[in-house]
Protein backbone atom coordinates (compact mmCIF):
# COMPACT_ATOMS: atom_id res chain seq x y z
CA UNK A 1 30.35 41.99 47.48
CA UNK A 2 30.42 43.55 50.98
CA UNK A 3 30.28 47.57 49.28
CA UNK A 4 26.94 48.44 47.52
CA UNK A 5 25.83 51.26 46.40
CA UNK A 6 22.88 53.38 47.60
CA UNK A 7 19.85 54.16 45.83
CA UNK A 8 20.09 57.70 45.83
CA UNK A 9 23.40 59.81 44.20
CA UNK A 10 24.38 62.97 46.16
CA UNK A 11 25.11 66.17 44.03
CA UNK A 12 25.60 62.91 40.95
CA UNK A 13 28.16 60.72 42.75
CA UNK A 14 26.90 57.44 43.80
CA UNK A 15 27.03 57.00 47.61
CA UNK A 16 28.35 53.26 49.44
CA UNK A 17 27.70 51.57 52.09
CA UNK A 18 28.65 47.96 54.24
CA UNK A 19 27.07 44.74 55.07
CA UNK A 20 29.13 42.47 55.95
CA UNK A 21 29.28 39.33 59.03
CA UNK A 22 31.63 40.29 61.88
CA UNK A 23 32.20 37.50 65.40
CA UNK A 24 31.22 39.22 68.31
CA UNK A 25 32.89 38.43 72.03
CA UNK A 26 31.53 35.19 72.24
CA UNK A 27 32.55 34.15 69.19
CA UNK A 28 28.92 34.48 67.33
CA UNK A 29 28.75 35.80 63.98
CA UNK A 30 26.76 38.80 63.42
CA UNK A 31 25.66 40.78 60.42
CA UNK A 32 25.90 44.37 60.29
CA UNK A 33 25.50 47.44 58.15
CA UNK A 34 26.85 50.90 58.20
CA UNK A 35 26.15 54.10 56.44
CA UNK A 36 28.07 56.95 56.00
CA UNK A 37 27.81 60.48 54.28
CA UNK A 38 30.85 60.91 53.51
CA UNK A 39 31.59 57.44 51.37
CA UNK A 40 31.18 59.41 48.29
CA UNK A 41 32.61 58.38 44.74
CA UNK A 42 35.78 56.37 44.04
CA UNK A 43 36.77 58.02 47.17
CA UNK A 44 34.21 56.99 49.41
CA UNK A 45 34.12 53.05 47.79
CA UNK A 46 37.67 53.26 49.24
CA UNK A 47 36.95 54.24 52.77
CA UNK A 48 33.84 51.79 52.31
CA UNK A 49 35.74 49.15 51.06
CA UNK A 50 38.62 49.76 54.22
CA UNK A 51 35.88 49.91 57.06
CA UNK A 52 34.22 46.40 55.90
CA UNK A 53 37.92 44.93 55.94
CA UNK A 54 38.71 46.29 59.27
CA UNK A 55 35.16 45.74 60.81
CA UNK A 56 35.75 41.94 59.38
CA UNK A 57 38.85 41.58 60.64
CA UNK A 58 38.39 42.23 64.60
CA UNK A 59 35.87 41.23 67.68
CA UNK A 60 32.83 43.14 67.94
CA UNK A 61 32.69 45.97 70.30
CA UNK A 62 29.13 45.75 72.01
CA UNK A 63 30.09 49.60 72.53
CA UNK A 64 30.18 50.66 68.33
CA UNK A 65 26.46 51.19 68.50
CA UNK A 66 26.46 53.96 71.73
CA UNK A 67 24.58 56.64 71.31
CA UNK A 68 25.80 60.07 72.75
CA UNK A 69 23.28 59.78 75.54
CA UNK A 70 24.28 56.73 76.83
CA UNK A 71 27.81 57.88 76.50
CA UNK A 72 26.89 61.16 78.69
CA UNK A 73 25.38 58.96 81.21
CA UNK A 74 27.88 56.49 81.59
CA UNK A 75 30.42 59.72 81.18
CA UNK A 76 28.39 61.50 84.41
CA UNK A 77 28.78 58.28 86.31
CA UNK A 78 32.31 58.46 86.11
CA UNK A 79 33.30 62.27 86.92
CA UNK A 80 30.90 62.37 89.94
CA UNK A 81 33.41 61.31 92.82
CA UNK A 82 35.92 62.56 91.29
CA UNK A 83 35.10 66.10 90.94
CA UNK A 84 33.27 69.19 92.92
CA UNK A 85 29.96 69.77 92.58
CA UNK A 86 29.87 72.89 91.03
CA UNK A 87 31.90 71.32 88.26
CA UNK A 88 29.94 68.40 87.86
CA UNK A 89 26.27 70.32 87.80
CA UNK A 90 27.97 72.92 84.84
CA UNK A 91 29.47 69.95 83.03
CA UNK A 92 26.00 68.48 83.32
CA UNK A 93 24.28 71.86 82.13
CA UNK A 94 26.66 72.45 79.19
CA UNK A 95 25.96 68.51 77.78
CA UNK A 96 22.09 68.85 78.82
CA UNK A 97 21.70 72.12 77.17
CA UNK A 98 23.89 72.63 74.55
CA UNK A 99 25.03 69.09 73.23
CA UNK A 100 22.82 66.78 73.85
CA UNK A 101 19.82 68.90 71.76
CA UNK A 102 21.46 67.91 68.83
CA UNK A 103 23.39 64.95 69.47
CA UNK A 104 21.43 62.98 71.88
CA UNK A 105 20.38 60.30 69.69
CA UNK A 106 23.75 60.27 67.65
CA UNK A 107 25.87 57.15 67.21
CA UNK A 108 28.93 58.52 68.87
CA UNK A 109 30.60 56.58 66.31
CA UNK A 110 28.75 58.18 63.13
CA UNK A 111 29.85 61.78 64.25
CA UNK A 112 31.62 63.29 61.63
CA UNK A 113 33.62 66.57 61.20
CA UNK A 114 30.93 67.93 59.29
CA UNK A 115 28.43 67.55 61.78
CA UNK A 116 30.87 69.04 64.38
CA UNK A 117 30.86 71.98 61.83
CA UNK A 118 26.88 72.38 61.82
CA UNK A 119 26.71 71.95 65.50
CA UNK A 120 29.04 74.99 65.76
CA UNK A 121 27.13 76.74 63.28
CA UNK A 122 24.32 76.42 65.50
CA UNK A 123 26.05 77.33 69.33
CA UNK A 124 27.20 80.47 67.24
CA UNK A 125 23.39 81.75 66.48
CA UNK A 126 22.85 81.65 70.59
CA UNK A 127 23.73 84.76 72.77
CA UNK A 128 26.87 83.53 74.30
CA UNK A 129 30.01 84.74 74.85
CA UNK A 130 32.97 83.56 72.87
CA UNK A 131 34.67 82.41 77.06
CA UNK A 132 30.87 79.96 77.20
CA UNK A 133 31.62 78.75 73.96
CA UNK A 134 35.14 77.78 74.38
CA UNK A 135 33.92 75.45 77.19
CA UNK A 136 31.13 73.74 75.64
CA UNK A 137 33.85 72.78 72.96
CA UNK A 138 36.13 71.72 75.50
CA UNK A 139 33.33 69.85 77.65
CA UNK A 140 32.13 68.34 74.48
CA UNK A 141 35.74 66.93 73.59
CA UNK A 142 36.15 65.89 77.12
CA UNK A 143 32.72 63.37 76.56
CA UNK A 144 34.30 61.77 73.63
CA UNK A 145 37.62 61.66 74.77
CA UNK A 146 36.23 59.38 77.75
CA UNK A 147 34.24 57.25 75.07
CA UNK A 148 37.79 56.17 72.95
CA UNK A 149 39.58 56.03 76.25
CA UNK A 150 36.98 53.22 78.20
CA UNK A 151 34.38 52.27 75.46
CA UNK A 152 36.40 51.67 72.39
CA UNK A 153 35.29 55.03 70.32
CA UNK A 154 37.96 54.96 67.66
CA UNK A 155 38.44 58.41 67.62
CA UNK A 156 38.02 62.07 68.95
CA UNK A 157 36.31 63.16 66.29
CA UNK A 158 36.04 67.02 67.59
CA UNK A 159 39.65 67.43 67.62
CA UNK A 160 39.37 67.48 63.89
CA UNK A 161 37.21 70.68 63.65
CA UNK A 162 38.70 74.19 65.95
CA UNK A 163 37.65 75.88 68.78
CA UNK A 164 35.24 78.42 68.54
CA UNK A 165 37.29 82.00 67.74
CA UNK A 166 36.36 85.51 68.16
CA UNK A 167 35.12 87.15 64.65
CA UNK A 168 37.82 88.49 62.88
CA UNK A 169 38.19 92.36 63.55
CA UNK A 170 35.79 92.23 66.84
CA UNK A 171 37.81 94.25 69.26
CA UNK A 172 38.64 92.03 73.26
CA UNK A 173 36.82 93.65 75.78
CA UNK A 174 38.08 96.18 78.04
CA UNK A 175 38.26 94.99 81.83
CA UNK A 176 36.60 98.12 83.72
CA UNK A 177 37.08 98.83 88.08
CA UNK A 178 36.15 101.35 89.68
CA UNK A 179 39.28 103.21 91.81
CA UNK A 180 38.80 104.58 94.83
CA UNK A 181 37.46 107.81 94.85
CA UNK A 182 35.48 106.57 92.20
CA UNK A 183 33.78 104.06 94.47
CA UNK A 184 33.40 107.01 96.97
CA UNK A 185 31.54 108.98 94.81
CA UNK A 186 29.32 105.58 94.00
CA UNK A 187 28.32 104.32 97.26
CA UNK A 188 27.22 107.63 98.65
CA UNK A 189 24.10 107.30 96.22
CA UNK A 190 23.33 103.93 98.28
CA UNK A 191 20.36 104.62 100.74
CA UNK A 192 19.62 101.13 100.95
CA UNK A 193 21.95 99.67 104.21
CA UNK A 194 22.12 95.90 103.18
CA UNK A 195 23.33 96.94 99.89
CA UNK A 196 25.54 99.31 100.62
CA UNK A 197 27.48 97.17 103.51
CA UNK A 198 27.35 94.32 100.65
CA UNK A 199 28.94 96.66 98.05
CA UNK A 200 31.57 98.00 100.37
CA UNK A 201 32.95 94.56 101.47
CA UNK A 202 33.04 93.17 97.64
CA UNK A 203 34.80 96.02 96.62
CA UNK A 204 37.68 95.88 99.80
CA UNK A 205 37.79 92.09 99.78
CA UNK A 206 38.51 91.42 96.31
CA UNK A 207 35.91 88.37 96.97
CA UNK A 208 33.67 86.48 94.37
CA UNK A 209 29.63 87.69 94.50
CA UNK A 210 28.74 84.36 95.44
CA UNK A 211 31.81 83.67 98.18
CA UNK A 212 30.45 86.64 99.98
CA UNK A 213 26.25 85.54 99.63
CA UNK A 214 27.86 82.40 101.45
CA UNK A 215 29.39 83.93 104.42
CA UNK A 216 27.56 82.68 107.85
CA UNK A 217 28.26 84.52 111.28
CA UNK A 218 30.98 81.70 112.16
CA UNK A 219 32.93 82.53 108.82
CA UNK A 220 33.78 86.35 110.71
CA UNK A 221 36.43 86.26 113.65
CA UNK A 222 37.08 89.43 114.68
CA UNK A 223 39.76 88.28 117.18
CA UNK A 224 42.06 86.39 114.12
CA UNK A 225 40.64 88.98 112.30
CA UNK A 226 40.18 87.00 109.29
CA UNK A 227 37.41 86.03 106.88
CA UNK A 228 37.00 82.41 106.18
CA UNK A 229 35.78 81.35 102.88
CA UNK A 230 35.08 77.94 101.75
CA UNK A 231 31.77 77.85 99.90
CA UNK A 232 29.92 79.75 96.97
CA UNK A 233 26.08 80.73 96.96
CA UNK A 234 25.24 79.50 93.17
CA UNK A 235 21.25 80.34 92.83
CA UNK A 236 21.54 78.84 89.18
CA UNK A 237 21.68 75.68 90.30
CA UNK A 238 18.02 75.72 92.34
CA UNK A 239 16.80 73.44 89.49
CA UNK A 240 19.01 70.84 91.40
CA UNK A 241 17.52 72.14 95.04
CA UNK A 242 21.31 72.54 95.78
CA UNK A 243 22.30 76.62 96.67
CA UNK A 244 25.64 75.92 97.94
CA UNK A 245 28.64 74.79 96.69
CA UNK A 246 32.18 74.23 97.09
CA UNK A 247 33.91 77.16 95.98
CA UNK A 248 35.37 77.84 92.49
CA UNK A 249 38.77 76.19 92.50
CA UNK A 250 41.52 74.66 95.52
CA UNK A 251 42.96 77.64 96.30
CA UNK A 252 39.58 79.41 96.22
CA UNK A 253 39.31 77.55 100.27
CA UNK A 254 41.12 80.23 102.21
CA UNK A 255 41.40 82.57 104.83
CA UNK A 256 41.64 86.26 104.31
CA UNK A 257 42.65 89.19 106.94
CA UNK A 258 40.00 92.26 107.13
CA UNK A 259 40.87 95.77 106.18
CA UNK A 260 39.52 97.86 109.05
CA UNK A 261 36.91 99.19 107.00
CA UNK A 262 35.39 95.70 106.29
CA UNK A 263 35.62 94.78 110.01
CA UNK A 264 34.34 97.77 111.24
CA UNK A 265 31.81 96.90 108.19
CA UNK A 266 30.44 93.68 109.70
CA UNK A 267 30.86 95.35 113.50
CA UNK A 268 28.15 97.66 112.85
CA UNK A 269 25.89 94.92 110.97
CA UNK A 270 23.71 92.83 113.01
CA UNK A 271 25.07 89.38 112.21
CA UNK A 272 22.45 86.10 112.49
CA UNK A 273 23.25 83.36 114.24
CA UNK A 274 22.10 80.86 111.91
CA UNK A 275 21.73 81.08 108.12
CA UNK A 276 23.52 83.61 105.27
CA UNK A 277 24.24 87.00 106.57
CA UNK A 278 23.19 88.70 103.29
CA UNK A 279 20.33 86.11 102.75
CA UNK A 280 18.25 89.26 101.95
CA UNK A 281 20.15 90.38 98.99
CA UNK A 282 18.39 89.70 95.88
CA UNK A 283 20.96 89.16 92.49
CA UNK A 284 18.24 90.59 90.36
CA UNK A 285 17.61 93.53 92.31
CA UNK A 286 21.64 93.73 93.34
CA UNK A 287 22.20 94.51 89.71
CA UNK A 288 19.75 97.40 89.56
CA UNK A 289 20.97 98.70 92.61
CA UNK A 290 24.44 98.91 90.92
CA UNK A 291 23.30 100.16 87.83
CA UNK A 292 21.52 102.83 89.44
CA UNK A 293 24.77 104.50 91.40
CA UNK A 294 26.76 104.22 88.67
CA UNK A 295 24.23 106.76 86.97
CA UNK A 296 23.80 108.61 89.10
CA UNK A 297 27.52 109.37 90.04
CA UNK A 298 28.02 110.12 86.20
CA UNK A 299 30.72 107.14 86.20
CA UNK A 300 31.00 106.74 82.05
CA UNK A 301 31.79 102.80 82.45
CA UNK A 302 30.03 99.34 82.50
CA UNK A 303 30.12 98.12 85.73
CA UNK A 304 29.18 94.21 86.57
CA UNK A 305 28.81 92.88 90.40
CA UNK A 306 32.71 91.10 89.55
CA UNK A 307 34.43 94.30 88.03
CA UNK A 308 34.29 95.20 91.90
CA UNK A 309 36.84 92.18 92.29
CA UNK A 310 38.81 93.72 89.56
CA UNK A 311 38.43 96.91 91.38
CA UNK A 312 40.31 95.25 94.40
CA UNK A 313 43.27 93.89 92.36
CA UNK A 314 43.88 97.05 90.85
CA UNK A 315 43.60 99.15 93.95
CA UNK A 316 46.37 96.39 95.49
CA UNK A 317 48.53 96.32 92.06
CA UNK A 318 48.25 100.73 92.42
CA UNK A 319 49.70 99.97 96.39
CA UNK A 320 52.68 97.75 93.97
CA UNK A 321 51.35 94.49 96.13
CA UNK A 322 53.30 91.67 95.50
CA UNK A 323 51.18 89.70 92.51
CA UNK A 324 51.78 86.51 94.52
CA UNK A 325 50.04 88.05 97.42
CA UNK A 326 47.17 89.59 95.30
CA UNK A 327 46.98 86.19 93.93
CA UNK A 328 46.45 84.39 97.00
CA UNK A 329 44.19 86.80 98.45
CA UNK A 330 42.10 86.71 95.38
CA UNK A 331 41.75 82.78 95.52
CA UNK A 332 43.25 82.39 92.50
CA UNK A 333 43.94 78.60 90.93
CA UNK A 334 47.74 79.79 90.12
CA UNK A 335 49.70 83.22 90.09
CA UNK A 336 49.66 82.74 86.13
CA UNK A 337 45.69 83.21 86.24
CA UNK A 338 46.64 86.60 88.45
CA UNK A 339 49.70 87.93 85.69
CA UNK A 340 47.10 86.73 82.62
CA UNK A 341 44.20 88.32 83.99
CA UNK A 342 45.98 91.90 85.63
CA UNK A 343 49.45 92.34 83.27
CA UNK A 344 47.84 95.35 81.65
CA UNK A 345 47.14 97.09 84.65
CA UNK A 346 51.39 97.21 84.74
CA UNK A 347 51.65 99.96 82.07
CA UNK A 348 54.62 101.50 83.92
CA UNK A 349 56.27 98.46 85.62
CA UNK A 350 59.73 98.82 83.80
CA UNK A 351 59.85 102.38 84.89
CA UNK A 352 59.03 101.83 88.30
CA UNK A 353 62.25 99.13 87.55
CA UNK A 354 64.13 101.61 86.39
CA UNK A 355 63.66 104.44 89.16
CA UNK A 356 64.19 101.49 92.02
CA UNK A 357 67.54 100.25 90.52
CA UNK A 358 69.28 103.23 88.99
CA UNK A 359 71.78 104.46 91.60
């Protein structure tokens, strides 16, 4: 009989597994058993009974007994010239960190739903936000999509179990910028002038902290007057002794014109010929720097480095800016990133319809 029965009975059911001879590719016969937790009861001698008859029934795959590392590895191999660098090294981060700690020696195979559902247990007792946690899921579905699609992995077994979700009740958070005369009132408490020429371009460029800790002399042409942007400063990834990368998406390589405050900006700055022109600006020490203007200009809000981006787009969506052109400006992927990111900052868009068409 290919079913037995195990020695030990789970909560009083009795609990199966399979041994049973299978021919392998080159026509060998090979014996083989299986265990799983969920072959449980009259039930589980069922799906017991099905697997040996199926397993029986077809070649072996030398790929059934792959563990999640050697998946991940193989998986690596296979994204690396076909994506940037920056999305390769957080794929690799996300797997490293947050997958792989409790997978690594896994059968990809023997990965059930349940264990999908004690993994997430797990990612949800970490400090991360519900956006990090969404990816890891999607990363993580991505690995074992690429193990059914080239190794024979008979199913996506993540797909069975949902996405991580916000807790039920917890409010979205509110996107906060700084307007104008708000940012007036902010960078007058900046003595420091690295920091404050720094601050003033992020917050008239719209740009991303790390396109603008890229910038080089060469990137700044005062007679196009334009701002050329095609790489991101990314610190995090010193581990790797890699700084730079490409930047965040396609449409993140572009050009941008200069307000004349951020030309007159750079002007007055003494510009290196070689090397990052704001090579002395610390991240650590940028964020204190911020904090500490905010409080002291009595601004009631929680301002990051990138809610000065968000400070840009509303400024330009105040002006009524085209959203395509704030989009392209911004570097974003597509103008639907732009509408889902900025739509509330249209509160009185059908009014300003109304006034402009009524006759």
């Amino acid at each position: 009989m290919p079913v037995y029965e195990e020695k030990e009975k789970i909560n009083g059911q009795k609990r199966y597994y399979i041994r049973t001879y299978i021919t392998d590719e080159k026509g060998n016969r090979k014996q083989i058993t299986k265990h799983n937790k969920e072959w449980l009861g009259r039930d589980g001698y069922w799906k017991a009974y099905q697997e040996e008859n199926m397993l029986k029934n077809k070649k072996y795959n030398e790929y059934e007994e792959m563990t999640l590392k050697e998946l991940y590895d193989k998986y690596l191999n296979h994204k690396k010239p076909m994506i940037k660098l920056s999305t390769y090294l957080k794929y690799k981060d996300d797997i490293e960190n947050y997958i792989l700690s409790y997978f690594e020696n896994k059968i990809v195979g023997q990965i059930t739903p349940n264990d999908i559902l004690k993994w997430q247990d797990k990612i949800n007792q970490l400090q991360l936000s519900i956006y990090t946690k969404k990816r890891i899921y999607t990363t993580f579905s991505s690995l074992l999509k690429h193990g059914c699609t080239f190794f024979g992995i008979r199913e996506n077994v993540i797909i069975k179990v949902n996405n991580f979700k916000e807790p039920k009740g917890k409010k979205s958070k509110k996107m906060n910028f700084l307007t104008k005369d708000e940012f007036d009132n902010f960078i007058q408490y900046e003595n420091d002038i690295d920091y404050r020429n720094f601050f003033t371009i992020l917050f008239y460029t719209g740009m991303r902290r790390g396109e603008l800790l890229a910038l080089t002399k060469s990137d700044i042409d005062f007679k196009s007057n334009t701002i050329n942007i095609d790489k991101t400063y990314s610190p995090r990834y010193k581990k790797y002794d890699i700084e730079e990368t490409d930047p965040k998406t396609d449409k993140s390589n572009r050009k941008i014109q200069m307000l004349n405050i951020v030309k007159d900006t750079f002007k007055k700055m003494d510009l290196k010929d070689e090397g990052r022109i704001f090579d002395n600006i610390a991240l650590t020490t940028l964020k204190n720097h911020c904090d500490k203007n905010i409080k002291k200009a009595n601004i009631q809000k929680r301002i990051r480095i990138h809610d000065f981006r968000h400070s840009f787009a509303s400024m330009c969506i105040d002006k009524d800016v085209p959203i395509s052109v704030i989009s392209e400006y911004l570097g974003h992927e597509n103008i639907s990133i732009t509408l889902d990111t900025y739509s509330h900052l249209y509160p009185n868009s059908q009014e300003k319809l109304l006034n402009k068409l009524n006759i």
